[in-house]
N, C-alpha and C. Protein backbone atom coordinates (compact mmCIF):
# COMPACT_ATOMS: atom_id res chain seq x y z
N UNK A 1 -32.89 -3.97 -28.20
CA UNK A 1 -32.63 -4.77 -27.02
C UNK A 1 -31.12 -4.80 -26.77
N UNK A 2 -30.53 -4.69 -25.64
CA UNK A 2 -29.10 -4.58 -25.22
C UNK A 2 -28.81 -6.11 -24.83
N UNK A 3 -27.61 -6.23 -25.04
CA UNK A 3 -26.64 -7.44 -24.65
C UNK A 3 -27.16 -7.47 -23.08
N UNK A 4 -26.94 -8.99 -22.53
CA UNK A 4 -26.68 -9.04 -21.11
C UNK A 4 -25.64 -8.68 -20.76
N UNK A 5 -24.59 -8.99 -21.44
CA UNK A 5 -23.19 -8.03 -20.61
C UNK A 5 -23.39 -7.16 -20.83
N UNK A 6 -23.78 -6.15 -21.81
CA UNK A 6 -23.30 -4.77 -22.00
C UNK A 6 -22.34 -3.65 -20.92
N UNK A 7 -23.04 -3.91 -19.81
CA UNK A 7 -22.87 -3.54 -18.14
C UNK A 7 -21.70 -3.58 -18.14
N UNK A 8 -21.54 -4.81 -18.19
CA UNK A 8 -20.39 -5.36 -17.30
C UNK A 8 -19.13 -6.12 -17.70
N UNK A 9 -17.82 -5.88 -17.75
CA UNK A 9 -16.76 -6.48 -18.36
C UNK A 9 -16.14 -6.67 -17.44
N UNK A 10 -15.37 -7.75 -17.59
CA UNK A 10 -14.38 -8.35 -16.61
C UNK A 10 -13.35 -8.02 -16.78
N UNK A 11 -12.44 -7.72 -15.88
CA UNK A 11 -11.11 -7.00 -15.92
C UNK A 11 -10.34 -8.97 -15.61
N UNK A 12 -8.94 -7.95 -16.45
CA UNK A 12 -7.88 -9.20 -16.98
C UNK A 12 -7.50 -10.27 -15.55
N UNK A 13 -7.89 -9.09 -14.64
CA UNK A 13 -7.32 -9.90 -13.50
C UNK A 13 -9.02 -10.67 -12.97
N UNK A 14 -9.91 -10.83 -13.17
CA UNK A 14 -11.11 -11.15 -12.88
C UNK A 14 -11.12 -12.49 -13.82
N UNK A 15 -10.87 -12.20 -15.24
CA UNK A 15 -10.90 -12.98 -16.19
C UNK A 15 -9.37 -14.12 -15.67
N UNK A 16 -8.78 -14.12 -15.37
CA UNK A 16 -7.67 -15.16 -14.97
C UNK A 16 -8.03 -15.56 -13.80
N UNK A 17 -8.69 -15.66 -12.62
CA UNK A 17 -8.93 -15.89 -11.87
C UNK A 17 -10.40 -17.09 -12.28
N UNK A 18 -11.24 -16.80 -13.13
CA UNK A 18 -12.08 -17.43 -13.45
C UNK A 18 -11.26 -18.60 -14.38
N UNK A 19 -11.02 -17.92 -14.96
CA UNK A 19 -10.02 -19.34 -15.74
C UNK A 19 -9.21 -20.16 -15.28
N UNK A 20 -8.74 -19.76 -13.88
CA UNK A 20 -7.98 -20.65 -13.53
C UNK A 20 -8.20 -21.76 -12.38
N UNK A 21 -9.19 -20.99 -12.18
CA UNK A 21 -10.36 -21.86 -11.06
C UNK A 21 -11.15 -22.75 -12.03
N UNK A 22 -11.62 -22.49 -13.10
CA UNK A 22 -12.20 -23.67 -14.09
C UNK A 22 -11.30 -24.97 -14.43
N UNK A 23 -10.12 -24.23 -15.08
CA UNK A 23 -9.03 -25.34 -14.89
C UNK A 23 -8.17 -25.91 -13.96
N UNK A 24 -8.12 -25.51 -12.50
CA UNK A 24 -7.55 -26.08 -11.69
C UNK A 24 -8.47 -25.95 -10.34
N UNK A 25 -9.10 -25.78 -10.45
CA UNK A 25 -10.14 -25.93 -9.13
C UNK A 25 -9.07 -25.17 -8.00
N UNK A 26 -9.65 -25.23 -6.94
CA UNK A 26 -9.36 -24.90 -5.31
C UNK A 26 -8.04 -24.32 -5.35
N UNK A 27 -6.82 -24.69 -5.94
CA UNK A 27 -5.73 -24.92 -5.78
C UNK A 27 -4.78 -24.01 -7.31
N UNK A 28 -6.17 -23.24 -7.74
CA UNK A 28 -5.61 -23.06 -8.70
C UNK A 28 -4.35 -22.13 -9.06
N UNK A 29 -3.66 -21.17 -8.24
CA UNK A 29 -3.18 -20.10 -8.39
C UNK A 29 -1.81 -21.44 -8.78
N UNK A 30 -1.55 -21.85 -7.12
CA UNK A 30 -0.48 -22.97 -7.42
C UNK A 30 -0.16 -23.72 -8.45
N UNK A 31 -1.19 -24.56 -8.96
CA UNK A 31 -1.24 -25.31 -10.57
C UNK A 31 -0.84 -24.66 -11.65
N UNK A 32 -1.20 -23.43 -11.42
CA UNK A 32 -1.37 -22.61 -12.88
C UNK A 32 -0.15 -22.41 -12.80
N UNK A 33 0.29 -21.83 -11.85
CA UNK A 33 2.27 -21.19 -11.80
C UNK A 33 2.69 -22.52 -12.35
N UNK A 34 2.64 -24.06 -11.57
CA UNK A 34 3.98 -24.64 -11.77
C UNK A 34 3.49 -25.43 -13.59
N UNK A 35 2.41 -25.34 -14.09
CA UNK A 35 2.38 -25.50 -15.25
C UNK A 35 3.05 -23.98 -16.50
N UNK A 36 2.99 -22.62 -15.66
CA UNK A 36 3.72 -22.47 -16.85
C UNK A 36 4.99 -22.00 -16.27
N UNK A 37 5.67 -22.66 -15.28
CA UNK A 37 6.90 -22.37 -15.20
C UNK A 37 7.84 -21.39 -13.89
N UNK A 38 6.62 -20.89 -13.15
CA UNK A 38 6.61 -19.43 -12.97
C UNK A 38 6.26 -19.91 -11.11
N UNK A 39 7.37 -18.64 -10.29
CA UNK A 39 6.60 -18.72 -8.95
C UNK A 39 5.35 -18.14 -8.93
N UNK A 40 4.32 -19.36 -7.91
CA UNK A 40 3.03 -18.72 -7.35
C UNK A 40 2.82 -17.40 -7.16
N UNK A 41 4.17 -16.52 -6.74
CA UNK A 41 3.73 -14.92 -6.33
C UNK A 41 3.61 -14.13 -7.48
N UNK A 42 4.17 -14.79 -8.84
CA UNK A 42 3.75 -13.98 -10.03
C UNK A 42 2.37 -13.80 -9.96
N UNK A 43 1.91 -14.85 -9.90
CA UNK A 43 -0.25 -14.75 -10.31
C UNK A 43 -0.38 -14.17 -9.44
N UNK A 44 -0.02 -13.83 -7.79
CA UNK A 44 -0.46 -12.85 -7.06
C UNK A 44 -0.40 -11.83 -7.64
N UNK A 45 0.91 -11.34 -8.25
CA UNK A 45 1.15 -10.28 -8.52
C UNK A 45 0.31 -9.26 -9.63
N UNK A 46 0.01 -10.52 -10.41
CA UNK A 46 -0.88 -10.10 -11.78
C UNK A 46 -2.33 -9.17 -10.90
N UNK A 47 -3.21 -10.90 -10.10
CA UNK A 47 -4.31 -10.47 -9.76
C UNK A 47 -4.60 -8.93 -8.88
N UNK A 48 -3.13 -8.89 -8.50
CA UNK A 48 -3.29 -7.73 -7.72
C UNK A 48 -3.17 -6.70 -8.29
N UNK A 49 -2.40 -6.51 -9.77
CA UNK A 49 -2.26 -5.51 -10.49
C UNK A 49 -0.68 -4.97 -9.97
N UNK A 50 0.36 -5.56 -9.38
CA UNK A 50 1.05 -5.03 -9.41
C UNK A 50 2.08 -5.42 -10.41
N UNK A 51 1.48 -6.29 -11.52
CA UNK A 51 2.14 -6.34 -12.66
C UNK A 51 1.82 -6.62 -13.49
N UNK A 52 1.57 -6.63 -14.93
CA UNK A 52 0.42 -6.89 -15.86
C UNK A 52 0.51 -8.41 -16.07
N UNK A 53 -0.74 -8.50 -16.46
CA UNK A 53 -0.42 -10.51 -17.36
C UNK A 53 0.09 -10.26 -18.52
N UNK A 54 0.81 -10.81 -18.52
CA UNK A 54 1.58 -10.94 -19.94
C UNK A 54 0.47 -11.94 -21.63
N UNK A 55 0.67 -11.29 -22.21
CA UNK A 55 -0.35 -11.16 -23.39
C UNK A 55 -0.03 -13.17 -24.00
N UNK A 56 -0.83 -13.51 -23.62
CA UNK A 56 -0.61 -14.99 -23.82
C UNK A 56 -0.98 -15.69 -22.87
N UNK A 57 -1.22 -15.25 -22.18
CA UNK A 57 -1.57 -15.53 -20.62
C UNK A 57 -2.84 -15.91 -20.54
């Protein structure tokens, strides 16, 4: 019998987006930046892939 994920893995930028909507609801991109420090256009930048998440993230 196979895993239910087996299929399917979430990419880093899929996986931060879920996490950050769990922990900050609606508003989350904003929250998340000014809790760790960082302008809002970084997390754009991640989700978009035009820069990696940094490993801690």
């Amino acid at each position: 019998m196979s895993e239910p994920n087996e299929n399917y893995r979430m990419t880093p930028p899929q996986q931060l987006q879920l996490a950050g909507s769990l922990f900050y609801g609606n508003q989350w991109q904003t929250d998340l930046a000014r809790a760790l420090g960082i302008d809002s256009r970084r997390i754009r930048d991640w989700l978009s892939g035009r820069r990696p998440i940094p490993v801690g993230i």
